[in-house]
Protein backbone atom coordinates (compact mmCIF):
# COMPACT_ATOMS: atom_id res chain seq x y z
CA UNK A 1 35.83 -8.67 -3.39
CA UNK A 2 38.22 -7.07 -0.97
CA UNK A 3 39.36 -3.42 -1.23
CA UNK A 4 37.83 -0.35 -3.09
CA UNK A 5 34.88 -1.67 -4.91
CA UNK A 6 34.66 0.44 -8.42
CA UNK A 7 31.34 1.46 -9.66
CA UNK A 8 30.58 -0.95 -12.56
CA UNK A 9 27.72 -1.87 -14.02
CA UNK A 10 27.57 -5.38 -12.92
CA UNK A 11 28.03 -4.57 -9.44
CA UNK A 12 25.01 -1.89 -9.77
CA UNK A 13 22.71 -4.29 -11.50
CA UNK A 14 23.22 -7.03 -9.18
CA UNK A 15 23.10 -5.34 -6.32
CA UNK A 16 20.37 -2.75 -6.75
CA UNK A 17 18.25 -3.53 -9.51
CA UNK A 18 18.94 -0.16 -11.06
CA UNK A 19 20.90 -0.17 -14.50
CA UNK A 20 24.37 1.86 -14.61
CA UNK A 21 22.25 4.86 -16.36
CA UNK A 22 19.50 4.75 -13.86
CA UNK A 23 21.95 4.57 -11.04
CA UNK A 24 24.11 7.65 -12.76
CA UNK A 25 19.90 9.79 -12.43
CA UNK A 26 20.01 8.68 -8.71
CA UNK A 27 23.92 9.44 -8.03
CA UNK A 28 22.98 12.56 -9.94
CA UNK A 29 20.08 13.61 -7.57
CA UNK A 30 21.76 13.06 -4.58
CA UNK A 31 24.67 15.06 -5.72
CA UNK A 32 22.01 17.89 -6.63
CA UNK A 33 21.00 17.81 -3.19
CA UNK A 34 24.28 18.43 -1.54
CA UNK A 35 25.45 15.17 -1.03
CA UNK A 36 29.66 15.96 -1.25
CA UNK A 37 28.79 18.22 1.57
CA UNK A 38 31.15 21.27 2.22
CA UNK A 39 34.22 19.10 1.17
CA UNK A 40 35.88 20.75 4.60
CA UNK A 41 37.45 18.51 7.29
CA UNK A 42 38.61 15.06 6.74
CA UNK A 43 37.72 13.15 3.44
CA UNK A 44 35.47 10.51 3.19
CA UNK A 45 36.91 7.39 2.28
CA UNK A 46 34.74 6.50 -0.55
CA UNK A 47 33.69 8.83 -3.43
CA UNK A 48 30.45 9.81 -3.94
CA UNK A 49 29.34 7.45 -6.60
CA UNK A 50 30.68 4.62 -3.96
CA UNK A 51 28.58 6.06 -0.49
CA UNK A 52 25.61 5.81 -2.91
CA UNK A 53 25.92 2.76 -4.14
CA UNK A 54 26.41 1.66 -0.28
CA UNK A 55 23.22 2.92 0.89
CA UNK A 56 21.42 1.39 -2.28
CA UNK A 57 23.16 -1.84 -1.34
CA UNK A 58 21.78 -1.63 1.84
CA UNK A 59 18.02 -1.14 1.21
CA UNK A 60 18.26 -3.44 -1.80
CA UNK A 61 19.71 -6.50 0.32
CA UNK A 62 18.90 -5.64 3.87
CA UNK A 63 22.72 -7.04 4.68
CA UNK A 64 23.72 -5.56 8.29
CA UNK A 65 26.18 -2.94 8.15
CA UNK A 66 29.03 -5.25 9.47
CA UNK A 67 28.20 -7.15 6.41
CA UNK A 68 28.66 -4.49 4.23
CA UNK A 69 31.78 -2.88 5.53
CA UNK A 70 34.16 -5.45 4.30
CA UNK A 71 32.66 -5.65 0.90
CA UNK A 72 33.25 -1.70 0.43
CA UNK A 73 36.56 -2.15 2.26
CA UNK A 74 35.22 0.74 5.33
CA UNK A 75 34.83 -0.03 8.50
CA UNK A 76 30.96 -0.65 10.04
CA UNK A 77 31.06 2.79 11.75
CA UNK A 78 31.72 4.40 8.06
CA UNK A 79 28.80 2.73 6.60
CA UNK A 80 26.76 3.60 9.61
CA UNK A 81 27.65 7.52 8.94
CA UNK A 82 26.86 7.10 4.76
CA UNK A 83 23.42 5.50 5.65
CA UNK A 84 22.64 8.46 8.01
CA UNK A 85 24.09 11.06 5.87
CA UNK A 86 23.06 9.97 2.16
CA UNK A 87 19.74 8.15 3.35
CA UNK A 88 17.22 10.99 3.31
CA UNK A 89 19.17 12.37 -0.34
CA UNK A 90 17.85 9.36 -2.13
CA UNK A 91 14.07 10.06 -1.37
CA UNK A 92 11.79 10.22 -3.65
CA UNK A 93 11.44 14.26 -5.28
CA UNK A 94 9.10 15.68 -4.80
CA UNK A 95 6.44 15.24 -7.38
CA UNK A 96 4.54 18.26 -8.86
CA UNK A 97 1.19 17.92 -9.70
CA UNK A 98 0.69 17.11 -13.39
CA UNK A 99 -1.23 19.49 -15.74
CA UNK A 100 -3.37 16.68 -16.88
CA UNK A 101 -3.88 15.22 -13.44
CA UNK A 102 -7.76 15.42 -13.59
CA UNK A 103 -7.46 12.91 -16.44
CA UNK A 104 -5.25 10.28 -14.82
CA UNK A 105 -6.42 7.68 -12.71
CA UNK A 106 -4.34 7.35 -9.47
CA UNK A 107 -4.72 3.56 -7.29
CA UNK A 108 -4.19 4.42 -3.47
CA UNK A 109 -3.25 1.04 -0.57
CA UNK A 110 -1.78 0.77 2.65
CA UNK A 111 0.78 -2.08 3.21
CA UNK A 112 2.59 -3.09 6.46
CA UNK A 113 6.50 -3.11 7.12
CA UNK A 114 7.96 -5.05 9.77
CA UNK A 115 10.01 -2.48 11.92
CA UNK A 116 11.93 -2.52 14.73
CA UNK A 117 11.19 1.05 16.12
CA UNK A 118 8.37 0.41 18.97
CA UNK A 119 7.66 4.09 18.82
CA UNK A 120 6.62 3.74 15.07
CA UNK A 121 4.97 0.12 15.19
CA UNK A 122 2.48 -1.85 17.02
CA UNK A 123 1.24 -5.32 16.85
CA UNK A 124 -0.74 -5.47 14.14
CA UNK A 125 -2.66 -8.48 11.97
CA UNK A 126 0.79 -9.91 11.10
CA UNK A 127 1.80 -10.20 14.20
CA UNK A 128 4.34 -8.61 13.90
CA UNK A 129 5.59 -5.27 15.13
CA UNK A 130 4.81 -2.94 11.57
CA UNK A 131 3.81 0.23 10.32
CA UNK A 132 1.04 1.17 7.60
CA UNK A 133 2.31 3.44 4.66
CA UNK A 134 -0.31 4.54 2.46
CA UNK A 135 1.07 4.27 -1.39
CA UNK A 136 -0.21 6.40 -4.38
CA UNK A 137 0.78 4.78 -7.68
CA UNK A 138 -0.15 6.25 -11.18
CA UNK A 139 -2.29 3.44 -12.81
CA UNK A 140 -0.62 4.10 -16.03
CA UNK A 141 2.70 4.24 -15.38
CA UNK A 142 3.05 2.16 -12.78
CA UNK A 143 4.95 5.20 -10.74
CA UNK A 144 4.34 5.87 -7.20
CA UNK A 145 3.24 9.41 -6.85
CA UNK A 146 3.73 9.97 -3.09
CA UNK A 147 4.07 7.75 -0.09
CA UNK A 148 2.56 8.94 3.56
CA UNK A 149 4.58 9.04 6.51
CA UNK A 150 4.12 5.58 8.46
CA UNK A 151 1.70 4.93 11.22
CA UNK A 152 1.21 2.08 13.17
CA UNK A 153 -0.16 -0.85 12.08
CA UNK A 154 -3.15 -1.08 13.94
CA UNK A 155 -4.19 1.88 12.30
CA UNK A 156 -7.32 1.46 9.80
CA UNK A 157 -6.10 2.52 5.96
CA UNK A 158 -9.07 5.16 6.33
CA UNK A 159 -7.61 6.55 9.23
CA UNK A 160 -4.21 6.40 7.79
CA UNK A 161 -4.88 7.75 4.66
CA UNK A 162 -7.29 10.43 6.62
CA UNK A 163 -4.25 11.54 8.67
CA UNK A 164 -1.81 10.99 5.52
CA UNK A 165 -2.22 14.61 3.92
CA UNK A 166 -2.55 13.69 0.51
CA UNK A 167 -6.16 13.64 -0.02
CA UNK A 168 -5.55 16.99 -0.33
CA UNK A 169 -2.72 16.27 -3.09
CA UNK A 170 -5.14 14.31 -4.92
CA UNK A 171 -8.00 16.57 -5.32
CA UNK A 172 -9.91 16.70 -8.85
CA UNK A 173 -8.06 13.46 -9.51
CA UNK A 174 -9.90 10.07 -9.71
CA UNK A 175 -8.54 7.79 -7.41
CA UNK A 176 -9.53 3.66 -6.74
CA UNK A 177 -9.21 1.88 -3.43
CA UNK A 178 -10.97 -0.62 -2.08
CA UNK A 179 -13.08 -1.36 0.40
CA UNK A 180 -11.60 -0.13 3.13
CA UNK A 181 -11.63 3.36 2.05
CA UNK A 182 -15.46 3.38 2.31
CA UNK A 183 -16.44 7.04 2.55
CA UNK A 184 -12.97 8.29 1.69
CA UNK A 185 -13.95 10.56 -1.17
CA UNK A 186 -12.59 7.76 -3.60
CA UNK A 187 -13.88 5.26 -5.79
CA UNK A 188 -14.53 1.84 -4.26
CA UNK A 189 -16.26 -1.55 -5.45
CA UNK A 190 -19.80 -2.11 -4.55
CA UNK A 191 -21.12 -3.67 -1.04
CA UNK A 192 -23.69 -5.86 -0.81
CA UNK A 193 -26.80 -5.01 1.34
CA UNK A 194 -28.37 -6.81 4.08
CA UNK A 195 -29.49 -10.01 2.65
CA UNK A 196 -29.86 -8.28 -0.69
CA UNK A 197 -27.68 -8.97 -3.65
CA UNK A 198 -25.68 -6.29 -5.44
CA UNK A 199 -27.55 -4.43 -8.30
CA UNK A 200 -27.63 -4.72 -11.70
CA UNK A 201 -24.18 -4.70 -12.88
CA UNK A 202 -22.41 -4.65 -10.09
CA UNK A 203 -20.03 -8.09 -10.13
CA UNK A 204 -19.04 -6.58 -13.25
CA UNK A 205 -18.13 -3.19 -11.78
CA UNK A 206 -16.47 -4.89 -8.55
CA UNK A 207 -14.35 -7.23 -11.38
CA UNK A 208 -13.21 -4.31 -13.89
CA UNK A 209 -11.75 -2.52 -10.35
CA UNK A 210 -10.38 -5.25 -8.72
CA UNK A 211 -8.50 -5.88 -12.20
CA UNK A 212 -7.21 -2.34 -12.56
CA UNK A 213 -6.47 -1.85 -8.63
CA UNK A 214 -4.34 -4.89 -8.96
CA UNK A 215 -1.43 -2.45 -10.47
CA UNK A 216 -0.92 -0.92 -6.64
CA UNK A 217 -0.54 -4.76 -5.59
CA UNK A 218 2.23 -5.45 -7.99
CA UNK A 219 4.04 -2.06 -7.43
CA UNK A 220 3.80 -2.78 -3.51
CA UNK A 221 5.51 -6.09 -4.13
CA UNK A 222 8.09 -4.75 -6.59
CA UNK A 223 8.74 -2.24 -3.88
CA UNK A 224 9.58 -5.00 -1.40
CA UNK A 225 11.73 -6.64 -3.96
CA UNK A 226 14.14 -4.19 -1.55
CA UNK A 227 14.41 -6.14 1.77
CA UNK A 228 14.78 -3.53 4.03
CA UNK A 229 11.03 -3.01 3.69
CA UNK A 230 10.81 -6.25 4.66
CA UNK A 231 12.17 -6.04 8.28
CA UNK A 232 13.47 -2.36 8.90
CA UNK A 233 16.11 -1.80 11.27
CA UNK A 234 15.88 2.10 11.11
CA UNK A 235 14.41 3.89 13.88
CA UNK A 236 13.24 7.57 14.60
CA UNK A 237 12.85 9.34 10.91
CA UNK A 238 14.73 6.41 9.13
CA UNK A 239 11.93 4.65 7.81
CA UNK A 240 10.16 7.62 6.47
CA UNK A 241 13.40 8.11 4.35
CA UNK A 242 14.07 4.43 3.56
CA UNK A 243 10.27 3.85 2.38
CA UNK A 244 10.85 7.40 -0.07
CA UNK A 245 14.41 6.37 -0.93
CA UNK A 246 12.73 2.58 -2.30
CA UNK A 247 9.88 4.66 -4.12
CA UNK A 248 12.60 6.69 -5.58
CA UNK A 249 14.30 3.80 -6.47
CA UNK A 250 11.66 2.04 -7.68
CA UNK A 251 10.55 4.91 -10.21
CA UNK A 252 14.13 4.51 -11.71
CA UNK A 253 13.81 1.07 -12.54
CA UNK A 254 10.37 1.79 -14.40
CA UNK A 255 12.45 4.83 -16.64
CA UNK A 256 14.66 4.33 -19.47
């Protein structure tokens, strides 16, 4: 479709997985958050609601930006300055800490993202060059709460989460992981002993919390529903904003 694409609600749907009133909350935020700038110098050549819709093209499809250009009618260098410039505005806000939070139940996992940055990745059990983000997701809901900055992928989820900060965001709540958050401060299935079997009742435990962790699986993979968390070209702080930007994004979907 050659020229100005319009913002219409098939385009959004298909190509971001947000409905047109979902996408209208996001174009909404970003607009909150300064994203017409100062409105000095030259014009962009888009509107507003367009440059959005670009940059939630772009994380939802993973298309290269020489790809997109000609579908928005802008040249590559345009879409490379809308990325850069509305990328960080679409992150997820920043969530404040609800008044019933000790009686919520919050599932915490780290998950690996193929990136390009070397400074950001290593070679890790994929082998691939990725980074670990630690997730929080609202068992509930299904939301994400908060996602950590990424570290490289050789790094151990305790350690991640350990370096993450948000332990300290989740104090007094009740939070599930699993095994490899041993000693954590969160709750995690049974281990057997040495040549001992668990105790009494504790299959039944380990089943009832690998059921209810599963949630953190499923948001994970709705997450990477957007493929640009499934090879990331971004370098330097552009992941950090993509992987907030698809939690954002993702949190729409979920709301009415």
């Amino acid at each position: 479709m050659a020229g100005v694409l319009r913002v219409e609600a098939l385009w959004v749907e298909t190509f971001t997985g947000l409905r047109l009133e979902q996408f209208e909350r996001l174009l909404r935020a970003v607009r909150d958050r300064g994203g017409n700038g100062t409105l000095r110098g030259r014009p962009w050549s888009l509107p507003l609601a367009e440059r959005v819709l670009v940059v939630a093209v772009y994380y939802r499809t993973n298309l290269t930006m020489r790809q997109l250009a000609p579908l928005f009618g802008i040249s590559s260098s345009t879409v490379c300055r809308v990325i850069q410039r509305l990328g960080p505005l679409l992150a997820l806000e920043p969530a404040s800490r609800p008044a019933d939070a000790a009686d919520r139940l919050w599932i915490v996992d780290g998950t690996l993202l193929p990136v390009r940055d070397r400074r950001i990745g290593s070679s890790s059990r994929n082998y691939r060059f990725s980074a670990n983000v630690q997730v929080i997701v609202d068992a509930e809901t299904r939301l994400v709460i908060a996602a950590a900055r990424p570290v490289p992928g050789t790094t151990a989820d305790a350690h991640a989460w350990r370096a993450s900060g948000l332990a300290e965001y989740c104090q007094g709540v009740t939070v599930l992981g699993d095994g490899a958050y041993l000693n954590c401060g969160m709750a995690v299935p049974h281990r057997k002993r040495p040549r001992r079997p668990l105790l009494t009742g504790g299959e039944a435990d380990n089943a009832a919390h690998r059921k209810v962790r599963a949630r953190v699986e499923h948001v994970i993979g709705r997450m990477k529903n957007y493929k640009i968390l499934r090879d990331c070209r971004q370098h330097g702080d552009g992941l950090p904003h993509t992987v907030q930007a698809v939690a954002h994004m993702h949190n729409l979907a979920l709301t009415s």
